[in-house]
Protein backbone atom coordinates (compact mmCIF):
# COMPACT_ATOMS: atom_id res chain seq x y z
CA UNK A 1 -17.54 4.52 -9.06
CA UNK A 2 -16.27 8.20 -8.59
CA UNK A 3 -12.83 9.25 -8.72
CA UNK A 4 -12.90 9.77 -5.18
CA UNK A 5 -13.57 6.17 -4.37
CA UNK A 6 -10.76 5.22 -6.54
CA UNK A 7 -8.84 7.21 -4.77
CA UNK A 8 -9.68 6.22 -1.46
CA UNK A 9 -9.64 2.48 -2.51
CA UNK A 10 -5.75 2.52 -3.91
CA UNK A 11 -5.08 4.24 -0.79
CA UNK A 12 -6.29 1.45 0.96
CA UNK A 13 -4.18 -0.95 -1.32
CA UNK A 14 -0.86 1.32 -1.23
CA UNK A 15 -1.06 0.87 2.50
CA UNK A 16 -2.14 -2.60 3.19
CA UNK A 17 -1.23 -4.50 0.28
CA UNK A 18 2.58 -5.52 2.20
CA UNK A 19 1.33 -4.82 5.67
CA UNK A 20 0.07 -7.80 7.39
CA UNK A 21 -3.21 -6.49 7.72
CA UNK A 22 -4.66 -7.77 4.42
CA UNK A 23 -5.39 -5.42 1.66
CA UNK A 24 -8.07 -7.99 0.26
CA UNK A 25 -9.63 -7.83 3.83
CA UNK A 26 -9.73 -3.87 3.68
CA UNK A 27 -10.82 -3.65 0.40
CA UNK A 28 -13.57 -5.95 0.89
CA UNK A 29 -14.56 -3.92 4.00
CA UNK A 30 -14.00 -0.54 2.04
CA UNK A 31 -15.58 -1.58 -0.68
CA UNK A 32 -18.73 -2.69 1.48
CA UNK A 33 -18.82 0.19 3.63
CA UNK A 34 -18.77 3.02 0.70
CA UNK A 35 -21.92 0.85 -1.46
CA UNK A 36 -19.04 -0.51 -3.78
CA UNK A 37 -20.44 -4.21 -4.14
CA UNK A 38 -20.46 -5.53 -7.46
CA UNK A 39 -18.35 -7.16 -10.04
CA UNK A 40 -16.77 -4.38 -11.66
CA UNK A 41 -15.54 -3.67 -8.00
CA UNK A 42 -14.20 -6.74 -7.73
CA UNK A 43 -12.67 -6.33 -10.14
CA UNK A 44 -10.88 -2.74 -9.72
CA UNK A 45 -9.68 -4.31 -6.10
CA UNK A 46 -7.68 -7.10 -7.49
CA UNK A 47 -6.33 -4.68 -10.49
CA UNK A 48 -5.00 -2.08 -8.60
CA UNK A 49 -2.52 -4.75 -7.00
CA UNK A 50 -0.48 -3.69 -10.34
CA UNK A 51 0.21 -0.36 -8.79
CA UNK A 52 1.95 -2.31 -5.69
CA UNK A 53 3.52 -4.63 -8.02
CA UNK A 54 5.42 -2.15 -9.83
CA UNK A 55 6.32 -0.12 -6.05
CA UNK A 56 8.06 -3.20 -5.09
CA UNK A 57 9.88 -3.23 -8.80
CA UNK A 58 11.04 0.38 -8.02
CA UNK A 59 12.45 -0.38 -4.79
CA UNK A 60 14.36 -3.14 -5.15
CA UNK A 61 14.85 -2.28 -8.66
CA UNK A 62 18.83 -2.86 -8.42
CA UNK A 63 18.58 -6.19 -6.50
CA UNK A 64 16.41 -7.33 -9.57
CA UNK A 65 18.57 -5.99 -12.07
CA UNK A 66 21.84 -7.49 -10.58
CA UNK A 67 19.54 -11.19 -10.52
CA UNK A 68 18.40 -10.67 -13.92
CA UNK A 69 22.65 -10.27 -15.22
CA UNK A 70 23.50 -13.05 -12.89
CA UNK A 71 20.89 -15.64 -14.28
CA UNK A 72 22.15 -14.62 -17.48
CA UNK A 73 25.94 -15.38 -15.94
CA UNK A 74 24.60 -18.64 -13.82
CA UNK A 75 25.48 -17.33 -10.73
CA UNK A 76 24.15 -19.57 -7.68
CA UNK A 77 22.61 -16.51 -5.97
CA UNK A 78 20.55 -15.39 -8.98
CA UNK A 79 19.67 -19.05 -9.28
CA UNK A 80 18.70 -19.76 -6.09
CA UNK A 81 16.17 -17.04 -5.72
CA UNK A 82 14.43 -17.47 -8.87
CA UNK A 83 14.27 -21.14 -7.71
CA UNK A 84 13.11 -20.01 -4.53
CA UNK A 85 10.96 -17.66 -6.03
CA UNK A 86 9.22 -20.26 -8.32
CA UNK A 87 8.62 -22.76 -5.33
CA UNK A 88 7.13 -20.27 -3.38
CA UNK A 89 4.85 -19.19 -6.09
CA UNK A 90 3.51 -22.87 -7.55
CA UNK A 91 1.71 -24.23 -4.07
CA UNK A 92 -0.80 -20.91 -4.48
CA UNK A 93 -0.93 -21.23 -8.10
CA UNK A 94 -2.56 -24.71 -7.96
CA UNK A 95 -4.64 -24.04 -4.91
CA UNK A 96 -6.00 -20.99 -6.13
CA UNK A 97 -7.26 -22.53 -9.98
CA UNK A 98 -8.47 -25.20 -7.73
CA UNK A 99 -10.10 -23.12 -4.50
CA UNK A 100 -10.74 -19.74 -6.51
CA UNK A 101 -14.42 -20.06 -6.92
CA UNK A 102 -15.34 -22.03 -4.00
CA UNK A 103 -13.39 -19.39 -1.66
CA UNK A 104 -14.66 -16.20 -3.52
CA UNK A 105 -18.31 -18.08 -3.14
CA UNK A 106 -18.35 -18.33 0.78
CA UNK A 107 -15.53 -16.60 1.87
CA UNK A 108 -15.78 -12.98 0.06
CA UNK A 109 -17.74 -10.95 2.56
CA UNK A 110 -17.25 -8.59 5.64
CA UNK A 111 -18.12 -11.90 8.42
CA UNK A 112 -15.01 -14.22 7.35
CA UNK A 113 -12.82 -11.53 6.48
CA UNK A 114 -13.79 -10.16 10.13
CA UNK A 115 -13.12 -13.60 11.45
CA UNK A 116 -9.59 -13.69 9.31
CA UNK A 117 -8.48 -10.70 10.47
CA UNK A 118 -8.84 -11.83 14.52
CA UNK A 119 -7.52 -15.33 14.04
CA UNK A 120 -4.63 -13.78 12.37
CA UNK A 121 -3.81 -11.35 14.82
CA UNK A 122 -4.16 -13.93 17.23
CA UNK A 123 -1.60 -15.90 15.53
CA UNK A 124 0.93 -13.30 15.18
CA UNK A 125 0.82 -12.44 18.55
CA UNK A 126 1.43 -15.77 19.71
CA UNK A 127 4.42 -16.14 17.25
CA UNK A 128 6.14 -13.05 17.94
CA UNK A 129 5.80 -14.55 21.83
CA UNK A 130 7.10 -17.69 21.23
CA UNK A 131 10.01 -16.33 19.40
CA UNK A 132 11.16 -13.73 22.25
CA UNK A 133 11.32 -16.98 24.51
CA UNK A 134 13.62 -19.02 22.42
CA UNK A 135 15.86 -15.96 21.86
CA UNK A 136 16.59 -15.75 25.61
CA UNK A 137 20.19 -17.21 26.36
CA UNK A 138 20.91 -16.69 22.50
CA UNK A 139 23.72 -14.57 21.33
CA UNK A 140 22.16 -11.07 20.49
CA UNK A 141 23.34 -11.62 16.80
CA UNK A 142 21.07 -14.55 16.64
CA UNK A 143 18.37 -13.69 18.35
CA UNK A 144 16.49 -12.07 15.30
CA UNK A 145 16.50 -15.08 12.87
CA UNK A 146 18.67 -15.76 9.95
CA UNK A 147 19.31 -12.37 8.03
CA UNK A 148 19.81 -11.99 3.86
CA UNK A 149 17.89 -13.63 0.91
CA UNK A 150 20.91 -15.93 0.58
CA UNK A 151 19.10 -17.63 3.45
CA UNK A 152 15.76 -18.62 1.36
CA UNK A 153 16.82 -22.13 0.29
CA UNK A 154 14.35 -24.27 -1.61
CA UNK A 155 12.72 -26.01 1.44
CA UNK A 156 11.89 -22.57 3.15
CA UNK A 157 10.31 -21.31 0.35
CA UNK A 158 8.35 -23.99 -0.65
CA UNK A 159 7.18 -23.97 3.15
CA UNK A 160 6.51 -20.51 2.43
CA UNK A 161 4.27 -20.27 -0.57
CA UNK A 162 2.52 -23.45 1.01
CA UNK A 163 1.97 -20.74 4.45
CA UNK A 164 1.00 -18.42 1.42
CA UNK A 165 -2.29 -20.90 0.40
CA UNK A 166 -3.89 -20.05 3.85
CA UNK A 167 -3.75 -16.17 2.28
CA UNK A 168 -6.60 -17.01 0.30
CA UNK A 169 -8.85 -16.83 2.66
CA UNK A 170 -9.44 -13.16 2.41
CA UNK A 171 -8.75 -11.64 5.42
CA UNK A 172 -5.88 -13.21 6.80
CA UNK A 173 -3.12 -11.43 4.46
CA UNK A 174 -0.49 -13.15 2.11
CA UNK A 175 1.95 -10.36 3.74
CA UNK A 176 1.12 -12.00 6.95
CA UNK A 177 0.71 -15.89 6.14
CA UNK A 178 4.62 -15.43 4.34
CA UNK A 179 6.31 -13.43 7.06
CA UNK A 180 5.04 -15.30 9.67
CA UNK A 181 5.94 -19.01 7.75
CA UNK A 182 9.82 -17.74 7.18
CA UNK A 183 9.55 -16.78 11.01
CA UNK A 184 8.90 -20.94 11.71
CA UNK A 185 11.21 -21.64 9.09
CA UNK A 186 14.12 -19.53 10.69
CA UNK A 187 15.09 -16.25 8.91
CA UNK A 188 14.77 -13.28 10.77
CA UNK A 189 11.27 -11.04 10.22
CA UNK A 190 13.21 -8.51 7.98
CA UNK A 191 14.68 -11.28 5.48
CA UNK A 192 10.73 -12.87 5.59
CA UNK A 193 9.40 -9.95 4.85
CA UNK A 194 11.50 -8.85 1.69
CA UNK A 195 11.09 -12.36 1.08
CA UNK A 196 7.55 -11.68 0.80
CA UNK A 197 7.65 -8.17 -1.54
CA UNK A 198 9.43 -10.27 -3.83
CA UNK A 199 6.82 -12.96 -4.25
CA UNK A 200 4.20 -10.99 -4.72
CA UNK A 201 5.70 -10.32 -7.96
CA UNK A 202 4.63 -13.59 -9.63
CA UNK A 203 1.81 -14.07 -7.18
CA UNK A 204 0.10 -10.67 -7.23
CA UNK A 205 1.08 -10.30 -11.21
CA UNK A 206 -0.59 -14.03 -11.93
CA UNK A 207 -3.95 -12.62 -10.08
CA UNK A 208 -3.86 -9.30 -11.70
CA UNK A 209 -3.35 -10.32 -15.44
CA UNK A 210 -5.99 -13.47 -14.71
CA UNK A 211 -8.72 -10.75 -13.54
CA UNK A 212 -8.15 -8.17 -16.50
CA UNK A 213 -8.36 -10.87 -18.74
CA UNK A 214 -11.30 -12.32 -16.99
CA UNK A 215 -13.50 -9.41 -16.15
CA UNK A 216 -12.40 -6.61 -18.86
CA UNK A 217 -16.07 -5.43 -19.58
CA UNK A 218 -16.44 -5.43 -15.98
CA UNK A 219 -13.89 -3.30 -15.72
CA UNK A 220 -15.33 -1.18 -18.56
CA UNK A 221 -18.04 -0.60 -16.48
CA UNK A 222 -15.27 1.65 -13.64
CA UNK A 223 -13.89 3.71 -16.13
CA UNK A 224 -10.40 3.57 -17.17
CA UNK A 225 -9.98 6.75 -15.73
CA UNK A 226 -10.95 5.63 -12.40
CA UNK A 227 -9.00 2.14 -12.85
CA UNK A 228 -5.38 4.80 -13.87
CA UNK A 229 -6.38 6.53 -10.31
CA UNK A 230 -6.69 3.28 -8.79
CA UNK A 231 -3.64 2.35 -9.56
CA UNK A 232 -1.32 5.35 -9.50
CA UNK A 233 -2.58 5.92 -6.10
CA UNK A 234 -1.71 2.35 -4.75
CA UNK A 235 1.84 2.98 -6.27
CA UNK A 236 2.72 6.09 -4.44
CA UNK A 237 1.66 4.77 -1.24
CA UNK A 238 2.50 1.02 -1.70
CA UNK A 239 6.24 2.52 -2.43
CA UNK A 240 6.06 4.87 0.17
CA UNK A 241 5.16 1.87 2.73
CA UNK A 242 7.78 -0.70 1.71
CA UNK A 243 10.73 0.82 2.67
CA UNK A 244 9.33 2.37 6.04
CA UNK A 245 8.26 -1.14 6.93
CA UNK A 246 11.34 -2.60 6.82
CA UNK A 247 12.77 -0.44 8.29
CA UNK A 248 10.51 -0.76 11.31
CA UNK A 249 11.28 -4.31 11.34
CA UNK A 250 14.66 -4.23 11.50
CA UNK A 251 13.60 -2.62 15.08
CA UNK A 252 10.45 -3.98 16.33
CA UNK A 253 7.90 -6.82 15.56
CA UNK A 254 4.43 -7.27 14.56
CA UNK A 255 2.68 -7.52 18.04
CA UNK A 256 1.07 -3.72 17.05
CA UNK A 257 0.01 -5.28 13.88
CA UNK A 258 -2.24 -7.82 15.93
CA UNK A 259 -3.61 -5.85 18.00
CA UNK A 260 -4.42 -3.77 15.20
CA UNK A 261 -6.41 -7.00 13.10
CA UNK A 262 -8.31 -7.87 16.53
CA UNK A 263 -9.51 -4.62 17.11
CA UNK A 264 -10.23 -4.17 13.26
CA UNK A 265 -12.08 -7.62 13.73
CA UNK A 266 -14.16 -7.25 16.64
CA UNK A 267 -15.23 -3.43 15.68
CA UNK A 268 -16.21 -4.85 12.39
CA UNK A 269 -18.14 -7.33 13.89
CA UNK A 270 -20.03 -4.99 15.82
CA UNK A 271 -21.18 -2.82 12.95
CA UNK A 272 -22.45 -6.08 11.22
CA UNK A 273 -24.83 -6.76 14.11
């Protein structure tokens, strides 16, 4: 791998990794398209998740910090989120020691992630549709969904990390699968999608430190100078992304971002022929 590729591959990361476009999709395609098929590649992809990681610690860097004194005071908003946090996380932690191999055996190519990436779109579209016809006759203020973390109780986030299992399947996006499951759940797309940064803390973390510890000479093989590329690069741009994306959602919804996976889809199907 050149430095070039690692550079274009945490680009990819930065800017898909809390998009709902699926950076394991993307990297998958990247990697296939620019000859990067291997383990060691497999490798760098899941590894350079740290660099998003540590974008969303930056941004909501005060949030965490007031959670961390308040757990340490027992206050019930501190406690609630870890709990949230930690039933949100478990579903995908058991499904993934018990799918991981089977998935990465049939499901790790440029065909189901192609497939993934339509179905999804599909799915968002239809979501985003449904939701603009129950919001008719509602007050304005409630037309949006429930709005603040306070809102995550233990049910909705359980519902969400189960919503986050389908995210294995590479291709359909864990930024995706947990906005779209606090959408059915109630909260607004904003609140689901911080909702979502946030649990790709322990989710994203868990992955990352299992594949360093689990393909190291792998790794060895990319360089560590292509690996501190990798993930400086995803930083910047992951950080960069965050805060313009909520942003955008505070406004709009995600019926661009469909459009965008079914076009992605289709034209990636076509190349494959």
């Amino acid at each position: 791998m050149s430095p070039v590729v690692a550079v274009l591959l945490g680009v990819v990361e930065g800017l898909t990794e809390y998009l709902p476009v699926s950076s394991t999709g993307h990297l998958i395609l990247a990697s296939h398209f620019l000859g990067q098929e291997s383990e060691g590649a497999d490798a760098f992809d899941i590894v350079i998740q740290l660099g998003a990681i540590l974008a969303v610690v930056v941004q909501y860097r005060k949030l965490l910090a007031m959670r961390v004194v308040g757990l340490a005071r027992r206050e019930r908003a501190s406690v609630q989120l870890l709990l949230a946090l930690a039933l949100g996380f478990v579903p995908t932690a058991i499904a993934g020691l018990l799918l991981r191999k089977k998935i990465k055996a049939l499901l790790f190519g440029p065909t189901p992630v192609a497939a993934a990436l339509i179905v999804g779109g599909i799915v968002m579209i239809v979501i985003e549709a449904i939701r603009a016809l129950r919001a008719k006759g509602r007050p304005e203020d409630e037309q949006s969904g429930l709005v603040g973390l306070e809102h995550v109780t233990p049910k909705r986030a359980f519902l969400i990390g189960l919503g986050q299992c389908v995210s294995m399947w590479p291709g359909s996006s864990r930024s995706m699968c947990t906005i779209v499951a606090g959408q059915l759940t109630g909260l607004s797309t904003a609140t689901a999608a911080e909702f979502s940064f946030l649990l790709g803390l322990p989710t994203l973390g868990a992955a990352t430190l299992y594949e360093m510890l689990k393909s190291r000479h792998a790794l060895a093989e990319i360089g560590v100078a292509n690996v501190a590329i990798g993930l400086v690069v995803s930083f910047v741009v992951a950080w960069a992304v965050i805060a313009a994306f909520i942003a955008y959602l505070k406004k709009r919804g995600l019926v661009p971002f469909g459009i965008y996976r079914i076009l992605l889809g289709i034209g990636v199907l076509a190349l494959l022929r």
